[in-house]
C-alpha atoms as a PDB file:
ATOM      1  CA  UNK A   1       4.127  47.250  -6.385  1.00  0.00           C
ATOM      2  CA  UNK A   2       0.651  45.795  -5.797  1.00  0.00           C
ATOM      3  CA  UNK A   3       0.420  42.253  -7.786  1.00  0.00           C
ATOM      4  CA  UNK A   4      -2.932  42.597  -9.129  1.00  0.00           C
ATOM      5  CA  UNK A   5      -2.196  45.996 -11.047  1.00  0.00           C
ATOM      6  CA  UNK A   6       1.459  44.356 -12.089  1.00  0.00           C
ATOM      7  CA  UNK A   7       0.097  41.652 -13.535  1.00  0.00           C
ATOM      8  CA  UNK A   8      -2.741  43.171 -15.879  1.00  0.00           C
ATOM      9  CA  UNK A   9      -1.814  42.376 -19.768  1.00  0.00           C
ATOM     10  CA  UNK A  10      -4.004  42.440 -22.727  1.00  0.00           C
ATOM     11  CA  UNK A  11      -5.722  39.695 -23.512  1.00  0.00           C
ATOM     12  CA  UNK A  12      -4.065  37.452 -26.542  1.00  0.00           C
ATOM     13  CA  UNK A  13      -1.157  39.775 -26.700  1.00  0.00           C
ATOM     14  CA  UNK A  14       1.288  37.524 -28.176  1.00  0.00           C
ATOM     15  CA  UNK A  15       3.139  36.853 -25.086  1.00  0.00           C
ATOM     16  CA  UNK A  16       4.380  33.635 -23.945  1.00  0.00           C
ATOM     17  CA  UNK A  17       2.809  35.024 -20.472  1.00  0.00           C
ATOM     18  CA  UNK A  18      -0.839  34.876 -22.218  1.00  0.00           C
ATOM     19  CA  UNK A  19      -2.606  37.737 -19.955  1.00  0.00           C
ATOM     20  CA  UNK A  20       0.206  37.955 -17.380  1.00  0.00           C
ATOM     21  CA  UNK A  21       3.300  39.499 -18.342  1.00  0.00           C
ATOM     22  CA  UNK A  22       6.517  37.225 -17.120  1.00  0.00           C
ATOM     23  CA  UNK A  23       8.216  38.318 -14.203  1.00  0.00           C
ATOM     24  CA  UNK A  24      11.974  39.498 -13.933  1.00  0.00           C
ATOM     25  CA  UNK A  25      13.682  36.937 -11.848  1.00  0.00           C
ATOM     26  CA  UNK A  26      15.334  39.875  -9.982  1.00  0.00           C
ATOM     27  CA  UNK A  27      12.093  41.612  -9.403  1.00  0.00           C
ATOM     28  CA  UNK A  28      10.750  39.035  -7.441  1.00  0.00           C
ATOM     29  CA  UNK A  29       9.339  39.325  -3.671  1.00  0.00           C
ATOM     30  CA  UNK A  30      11.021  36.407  -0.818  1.00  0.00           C
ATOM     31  CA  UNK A  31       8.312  34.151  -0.953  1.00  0.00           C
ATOM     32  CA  UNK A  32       8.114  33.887  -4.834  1.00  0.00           C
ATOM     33  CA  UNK A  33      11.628  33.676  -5.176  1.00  0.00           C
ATOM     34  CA  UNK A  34      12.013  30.989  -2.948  1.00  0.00           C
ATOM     35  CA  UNK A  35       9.225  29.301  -4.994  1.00  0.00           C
ATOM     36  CA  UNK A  36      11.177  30.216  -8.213  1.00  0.00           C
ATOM     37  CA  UNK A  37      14.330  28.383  -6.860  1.00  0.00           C
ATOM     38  CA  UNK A  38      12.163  25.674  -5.910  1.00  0.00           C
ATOM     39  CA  UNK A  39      11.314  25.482  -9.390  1.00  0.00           C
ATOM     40  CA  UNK A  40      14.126  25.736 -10.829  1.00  0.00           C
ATOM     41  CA  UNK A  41      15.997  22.844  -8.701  1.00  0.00           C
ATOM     42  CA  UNK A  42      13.059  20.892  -9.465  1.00  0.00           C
ATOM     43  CA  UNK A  43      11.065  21.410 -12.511  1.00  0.00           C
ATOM     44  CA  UNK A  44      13.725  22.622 -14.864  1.00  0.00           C
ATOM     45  CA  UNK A  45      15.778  19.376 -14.859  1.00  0.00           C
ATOM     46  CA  UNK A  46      13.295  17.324 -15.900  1.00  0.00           C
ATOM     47  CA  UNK A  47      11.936  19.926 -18.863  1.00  0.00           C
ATOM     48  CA  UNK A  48      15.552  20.256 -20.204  1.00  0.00           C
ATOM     49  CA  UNK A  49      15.808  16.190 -20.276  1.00  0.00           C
ATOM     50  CA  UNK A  50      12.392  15.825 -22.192  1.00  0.00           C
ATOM     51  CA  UNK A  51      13.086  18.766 -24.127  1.00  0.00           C
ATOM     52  CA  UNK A  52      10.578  21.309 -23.526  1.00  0.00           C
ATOM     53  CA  UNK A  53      11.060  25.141 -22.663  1.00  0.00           C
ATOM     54  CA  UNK A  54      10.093  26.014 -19.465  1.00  0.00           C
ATOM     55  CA  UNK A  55      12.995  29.072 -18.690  1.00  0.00           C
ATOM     56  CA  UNK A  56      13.810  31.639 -20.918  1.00  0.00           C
ATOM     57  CA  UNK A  57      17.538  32.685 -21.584  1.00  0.00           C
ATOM     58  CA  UNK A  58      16.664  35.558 -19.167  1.00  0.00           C
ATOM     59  CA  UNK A  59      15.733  33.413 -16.327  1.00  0.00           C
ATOM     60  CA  UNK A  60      11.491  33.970 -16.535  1.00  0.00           C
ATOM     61  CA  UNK A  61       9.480  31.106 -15.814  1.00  0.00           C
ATOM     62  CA  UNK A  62       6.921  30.358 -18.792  1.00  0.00           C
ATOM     63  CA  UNK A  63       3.770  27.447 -18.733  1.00  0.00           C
ATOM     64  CA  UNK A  64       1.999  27.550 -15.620  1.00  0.00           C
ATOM     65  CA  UNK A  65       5.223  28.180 -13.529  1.00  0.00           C
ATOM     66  CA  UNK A  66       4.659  32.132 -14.171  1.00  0.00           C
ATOM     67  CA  UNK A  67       1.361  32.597 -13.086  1.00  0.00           C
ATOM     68  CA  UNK A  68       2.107  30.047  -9.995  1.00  0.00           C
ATOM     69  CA  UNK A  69       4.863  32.422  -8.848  1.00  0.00           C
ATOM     70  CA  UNK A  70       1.421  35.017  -8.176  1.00  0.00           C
ATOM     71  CA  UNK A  71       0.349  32.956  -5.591  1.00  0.00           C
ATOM     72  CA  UNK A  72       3.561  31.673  -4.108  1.00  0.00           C
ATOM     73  CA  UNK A  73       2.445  30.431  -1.190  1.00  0.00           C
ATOM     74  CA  UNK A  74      -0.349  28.372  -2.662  1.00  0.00           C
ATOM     75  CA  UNK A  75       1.855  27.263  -5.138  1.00  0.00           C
ATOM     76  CA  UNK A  76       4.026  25.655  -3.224  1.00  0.00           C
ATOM     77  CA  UNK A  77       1.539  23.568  -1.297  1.00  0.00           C
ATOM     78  CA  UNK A  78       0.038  22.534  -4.576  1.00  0.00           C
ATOM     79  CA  UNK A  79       3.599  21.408  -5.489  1.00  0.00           C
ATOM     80  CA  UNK A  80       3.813  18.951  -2.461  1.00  0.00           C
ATOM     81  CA  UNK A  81       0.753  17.388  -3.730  1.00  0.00           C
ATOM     82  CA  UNK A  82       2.235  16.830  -6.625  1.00  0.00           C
ATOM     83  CA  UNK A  83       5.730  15.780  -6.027  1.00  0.00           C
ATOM     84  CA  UNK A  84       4.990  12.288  -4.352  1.00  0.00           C
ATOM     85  CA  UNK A  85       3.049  11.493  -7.066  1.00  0.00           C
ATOM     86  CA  UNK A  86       5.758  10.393  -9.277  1.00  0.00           C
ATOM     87  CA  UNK A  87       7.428   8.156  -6.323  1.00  0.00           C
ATOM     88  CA  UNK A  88       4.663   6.738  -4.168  1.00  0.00           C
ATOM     89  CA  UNK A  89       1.641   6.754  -6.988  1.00  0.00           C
ATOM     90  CA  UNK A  90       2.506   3.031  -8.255  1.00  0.00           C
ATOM     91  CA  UNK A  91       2.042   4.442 -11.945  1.00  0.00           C
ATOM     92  CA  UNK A  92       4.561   3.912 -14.502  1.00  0.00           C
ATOM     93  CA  UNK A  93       5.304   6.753 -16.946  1.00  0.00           C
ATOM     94  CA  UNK A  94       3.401   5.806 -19.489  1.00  0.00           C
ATOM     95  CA  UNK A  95       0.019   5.789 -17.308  1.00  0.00           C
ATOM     96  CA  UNK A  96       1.219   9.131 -15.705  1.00  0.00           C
ATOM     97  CA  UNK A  97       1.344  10.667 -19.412  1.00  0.00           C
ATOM     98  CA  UNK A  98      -1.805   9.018 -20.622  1.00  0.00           C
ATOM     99  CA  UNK A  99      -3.718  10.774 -17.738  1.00  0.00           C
ATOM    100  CA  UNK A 100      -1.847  13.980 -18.313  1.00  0.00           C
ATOM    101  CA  UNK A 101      -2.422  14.067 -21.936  1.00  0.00           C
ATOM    102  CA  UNK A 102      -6.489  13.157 -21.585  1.00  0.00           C
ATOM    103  CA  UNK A 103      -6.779  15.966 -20.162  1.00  0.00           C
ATOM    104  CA  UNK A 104      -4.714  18.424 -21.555  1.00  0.00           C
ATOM    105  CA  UNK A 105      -6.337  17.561 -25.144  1.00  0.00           C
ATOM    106  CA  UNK A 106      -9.921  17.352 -23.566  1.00  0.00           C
ATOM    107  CA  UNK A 107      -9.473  21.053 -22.149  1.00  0.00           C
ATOM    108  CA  UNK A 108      -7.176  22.298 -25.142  1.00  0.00           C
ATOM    109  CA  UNK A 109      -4.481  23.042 -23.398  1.00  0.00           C
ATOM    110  CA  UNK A 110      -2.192  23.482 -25.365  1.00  0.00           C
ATOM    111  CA  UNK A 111       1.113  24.127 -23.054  1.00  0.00           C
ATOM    112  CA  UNK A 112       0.115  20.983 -21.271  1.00  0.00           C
ATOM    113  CA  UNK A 113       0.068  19.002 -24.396  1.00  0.00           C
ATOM    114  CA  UNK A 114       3.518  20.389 -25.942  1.00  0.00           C
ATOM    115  CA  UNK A 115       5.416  19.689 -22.782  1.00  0.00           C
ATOM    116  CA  UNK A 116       3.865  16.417 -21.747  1.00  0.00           C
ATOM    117  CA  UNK A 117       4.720  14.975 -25.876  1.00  0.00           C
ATOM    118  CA  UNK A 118       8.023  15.409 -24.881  1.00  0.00           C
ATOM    119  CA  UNK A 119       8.068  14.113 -22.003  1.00  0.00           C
ATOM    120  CA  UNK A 120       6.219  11.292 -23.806  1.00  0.00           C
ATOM    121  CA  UNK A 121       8.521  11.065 -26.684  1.00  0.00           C
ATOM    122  CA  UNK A 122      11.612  10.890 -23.894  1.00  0.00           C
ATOM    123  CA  UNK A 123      10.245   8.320 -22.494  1.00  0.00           C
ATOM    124  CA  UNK A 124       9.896   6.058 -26.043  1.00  0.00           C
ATOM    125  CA  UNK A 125       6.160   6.281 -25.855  1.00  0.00           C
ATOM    126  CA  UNK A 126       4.123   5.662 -29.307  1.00  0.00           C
ATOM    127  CA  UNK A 127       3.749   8.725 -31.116  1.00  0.00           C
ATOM    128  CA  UNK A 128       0.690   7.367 -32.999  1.00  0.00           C
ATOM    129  CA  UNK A 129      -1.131   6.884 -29.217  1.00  0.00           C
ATOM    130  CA  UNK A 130       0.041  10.243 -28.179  1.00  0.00           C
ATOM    131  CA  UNK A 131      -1.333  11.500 -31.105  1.00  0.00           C
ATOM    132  CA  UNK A 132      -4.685   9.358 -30.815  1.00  0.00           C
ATOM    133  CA  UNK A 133      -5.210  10.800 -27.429  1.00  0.00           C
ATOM    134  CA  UNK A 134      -4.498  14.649 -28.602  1.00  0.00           C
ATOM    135  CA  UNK A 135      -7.534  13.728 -31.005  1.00  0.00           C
ATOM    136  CA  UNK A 136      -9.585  12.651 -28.299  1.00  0.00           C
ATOM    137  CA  UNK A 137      -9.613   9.584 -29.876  1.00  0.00           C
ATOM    138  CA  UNK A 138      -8.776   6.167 -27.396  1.00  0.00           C
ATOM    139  CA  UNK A 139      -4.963   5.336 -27.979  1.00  0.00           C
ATOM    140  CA  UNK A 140      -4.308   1.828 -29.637  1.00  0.00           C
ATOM    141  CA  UNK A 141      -0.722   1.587 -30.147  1.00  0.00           C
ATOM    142  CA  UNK A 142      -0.398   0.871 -26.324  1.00  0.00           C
ATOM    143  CA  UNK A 143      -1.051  -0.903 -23.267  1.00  0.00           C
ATOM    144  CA  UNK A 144      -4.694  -2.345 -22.191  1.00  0.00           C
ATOM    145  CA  UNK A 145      -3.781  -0.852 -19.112  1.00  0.00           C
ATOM    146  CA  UNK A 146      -3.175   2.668 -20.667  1.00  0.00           C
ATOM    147  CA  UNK A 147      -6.523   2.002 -22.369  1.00  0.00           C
ATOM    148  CA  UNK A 148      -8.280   1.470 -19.470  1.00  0.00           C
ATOM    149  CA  UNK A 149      -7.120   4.669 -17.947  1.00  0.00           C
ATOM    150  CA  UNK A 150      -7.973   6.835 -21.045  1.00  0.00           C
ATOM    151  CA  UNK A 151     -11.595   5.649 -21.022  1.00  0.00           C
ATOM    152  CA  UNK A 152     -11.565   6.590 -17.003  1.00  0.00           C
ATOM    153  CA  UNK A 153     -10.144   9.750 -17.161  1.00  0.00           C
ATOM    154  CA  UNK A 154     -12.110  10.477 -19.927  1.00  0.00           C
ATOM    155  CA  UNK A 155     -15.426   9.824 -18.629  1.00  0.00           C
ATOM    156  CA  UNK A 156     -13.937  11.510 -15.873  1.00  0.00           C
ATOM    157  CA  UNK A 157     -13.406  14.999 -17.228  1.00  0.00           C
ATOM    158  CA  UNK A 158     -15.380  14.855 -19.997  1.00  0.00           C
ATOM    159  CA  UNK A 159     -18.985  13.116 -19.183  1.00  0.00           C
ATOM    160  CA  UNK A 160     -18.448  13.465 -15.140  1.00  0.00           C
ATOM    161  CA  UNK A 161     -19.710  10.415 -14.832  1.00  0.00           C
ATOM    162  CA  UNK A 162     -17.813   6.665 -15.070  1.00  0.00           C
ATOM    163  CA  UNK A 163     -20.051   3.751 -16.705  1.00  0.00           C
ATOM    164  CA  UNK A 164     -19.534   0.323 -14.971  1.00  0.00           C
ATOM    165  CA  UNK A 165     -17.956  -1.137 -17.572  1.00  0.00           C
ATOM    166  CA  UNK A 166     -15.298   1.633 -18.043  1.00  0.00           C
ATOM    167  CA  UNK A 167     -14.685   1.285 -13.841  1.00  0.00           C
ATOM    168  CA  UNK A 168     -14.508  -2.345 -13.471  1.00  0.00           C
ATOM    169  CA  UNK A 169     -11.940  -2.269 -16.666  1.00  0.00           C
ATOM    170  CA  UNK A 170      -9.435   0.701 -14.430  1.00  0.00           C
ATOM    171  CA  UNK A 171      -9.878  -1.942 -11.232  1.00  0.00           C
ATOM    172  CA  UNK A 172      -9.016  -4.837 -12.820  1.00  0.00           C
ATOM    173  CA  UNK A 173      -5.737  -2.681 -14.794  1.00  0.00           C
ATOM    174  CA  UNK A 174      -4.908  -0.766 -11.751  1.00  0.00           C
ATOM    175  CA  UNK A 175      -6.852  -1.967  -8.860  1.00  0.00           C
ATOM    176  CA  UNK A 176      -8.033   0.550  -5.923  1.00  0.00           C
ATOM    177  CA  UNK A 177      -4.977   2.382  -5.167  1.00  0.00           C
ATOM    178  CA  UNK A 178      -3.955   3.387  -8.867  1.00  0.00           C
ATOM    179  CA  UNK A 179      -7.915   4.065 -10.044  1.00  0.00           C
ATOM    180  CA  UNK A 180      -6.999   6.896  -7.143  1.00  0.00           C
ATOM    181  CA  UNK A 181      -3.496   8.126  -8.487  1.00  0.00           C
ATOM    182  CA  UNK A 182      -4.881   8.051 -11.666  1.00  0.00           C
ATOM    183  CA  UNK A 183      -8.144  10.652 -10.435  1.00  0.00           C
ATOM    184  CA  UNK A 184      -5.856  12.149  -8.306  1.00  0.00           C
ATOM    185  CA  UNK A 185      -2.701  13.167 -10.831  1.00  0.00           C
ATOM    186  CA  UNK A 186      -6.129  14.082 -13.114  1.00  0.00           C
ATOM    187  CA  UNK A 187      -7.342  16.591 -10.464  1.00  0.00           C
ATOM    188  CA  UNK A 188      -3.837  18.031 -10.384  1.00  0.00           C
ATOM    189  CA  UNK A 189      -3.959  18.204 -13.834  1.00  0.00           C
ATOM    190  CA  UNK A 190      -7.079  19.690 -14.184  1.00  0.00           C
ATOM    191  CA  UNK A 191      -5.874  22.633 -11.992  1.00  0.00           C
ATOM    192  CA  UNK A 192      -2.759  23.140 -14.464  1.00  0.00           C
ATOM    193  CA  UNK A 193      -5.304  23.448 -17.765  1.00  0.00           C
ATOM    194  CA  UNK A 194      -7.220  25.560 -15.693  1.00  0.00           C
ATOM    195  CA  UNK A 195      -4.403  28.055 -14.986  1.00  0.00           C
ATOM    196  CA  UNK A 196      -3.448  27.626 -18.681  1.00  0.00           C
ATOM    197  CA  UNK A 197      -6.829  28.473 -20.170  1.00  0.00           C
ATOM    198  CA  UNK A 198      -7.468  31.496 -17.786  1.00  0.00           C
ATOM    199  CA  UNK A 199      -4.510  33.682 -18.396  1.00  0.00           C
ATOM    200  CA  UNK A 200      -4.305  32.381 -21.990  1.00  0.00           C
ATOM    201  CA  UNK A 201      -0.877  31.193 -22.026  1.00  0.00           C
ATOM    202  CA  UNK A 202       0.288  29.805 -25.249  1.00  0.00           C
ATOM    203  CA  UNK A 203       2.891  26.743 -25.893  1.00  0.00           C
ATOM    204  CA  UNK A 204       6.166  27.756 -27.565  1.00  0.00           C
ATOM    205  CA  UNK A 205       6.315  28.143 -31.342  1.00  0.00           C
ATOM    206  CA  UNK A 206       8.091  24.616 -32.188  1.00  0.00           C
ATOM    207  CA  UNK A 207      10.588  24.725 -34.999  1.00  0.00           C
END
């Protein structure tokens, strides 16, 4: 069946795809379900330890993973960007969720900012700074490091443009090397609100 007529839903139709309907783990083609298993072996562990839904009972993919399975291919090398980030970056968690929070609150996004609280919350993170940040307000109940990095990304996504002061605050925090982790797990981030926002897909109703 061609993919682009499959994949046509109503805008805002209640879905947890947003404007993509979720796809039937058995329907799927080689390529996506190879990316699907990659997924699964990968992604999935880490959602069910935080806490956040990611896989319904019937096996679909929901966030960004279901529109990601369109593009298989793509997807995938977007993944290997991603993956050494939490190994080779030099961030700790708490940066990584700082950065990931920015800017999932500065673009709205609002799967991006359920699953990344939990992960957040998992990882004993302040509440009150998570919630500061969700605000777009600069997080106090933290690090000066994790400071610094909320006023770069910030600038970052939101002004495109980093004042002097703000950059020679992530150098002296981070120095070289993390200022480009921290842009770089941004940019990846960027791409996932992106994704979000297009098709519209909404976070899970939390009980």
């Amino acid at each position: 069946m061609d993919q682009r007529i499959s994949s046509i839903a109503k805008p805002d139709d209640g879905t947890l795809g947003g404007r993509l309907r979720l796809l039937d783990p058995m329907s799927l083609e080689v390529e996506q379900r190879a990316f699907y298993d990659r997924v699964c072996a990968n992604q999935l562990p880490r959602a069910q330890k935080a806490g956040f839904e990611m896989q319904l009972p019937g096996g679909e993919l929901i966030g960004p993973f279901n529109a990601l399975l369109r593009a298989p291919g793509i997807s995938g090398a977007f993944m290997d960007w991603e993956h050494p980030q939490g190994e080779q970056s030099g961030l700790d968690e708490e940066i990584r969720q700082v950065i990931i929070l920015t800017v999932g609150a500065l673009w709205r996004a609002d799967y991006e900012l359920y699953a990344h609280t939990a992960v957040g919350r998992t990882a004993g993170w302040s509440s009150a700074a998570m919630d500061a940040i969700k605000r777009a307000d600069v997080p106090k109940d933290t690090s000066l490091a994790a400071i610094a990095v909320y006023r770069l990304v910030d600038a970052v996504v939101r002004t495109y443009d980093v004042p002097d002061d703000v950059y020679n605050n992530a150098i002296s925090m981070l120095g070289a090397k993390g200022v480009v982790a921290a842009l770089q797990l941004a940019g990846q981030y960027m791409t996932v609100s992106a994704i979000l926002k297009t098709f519209r897909i909404p976070a899970p109703q939390v009980s």
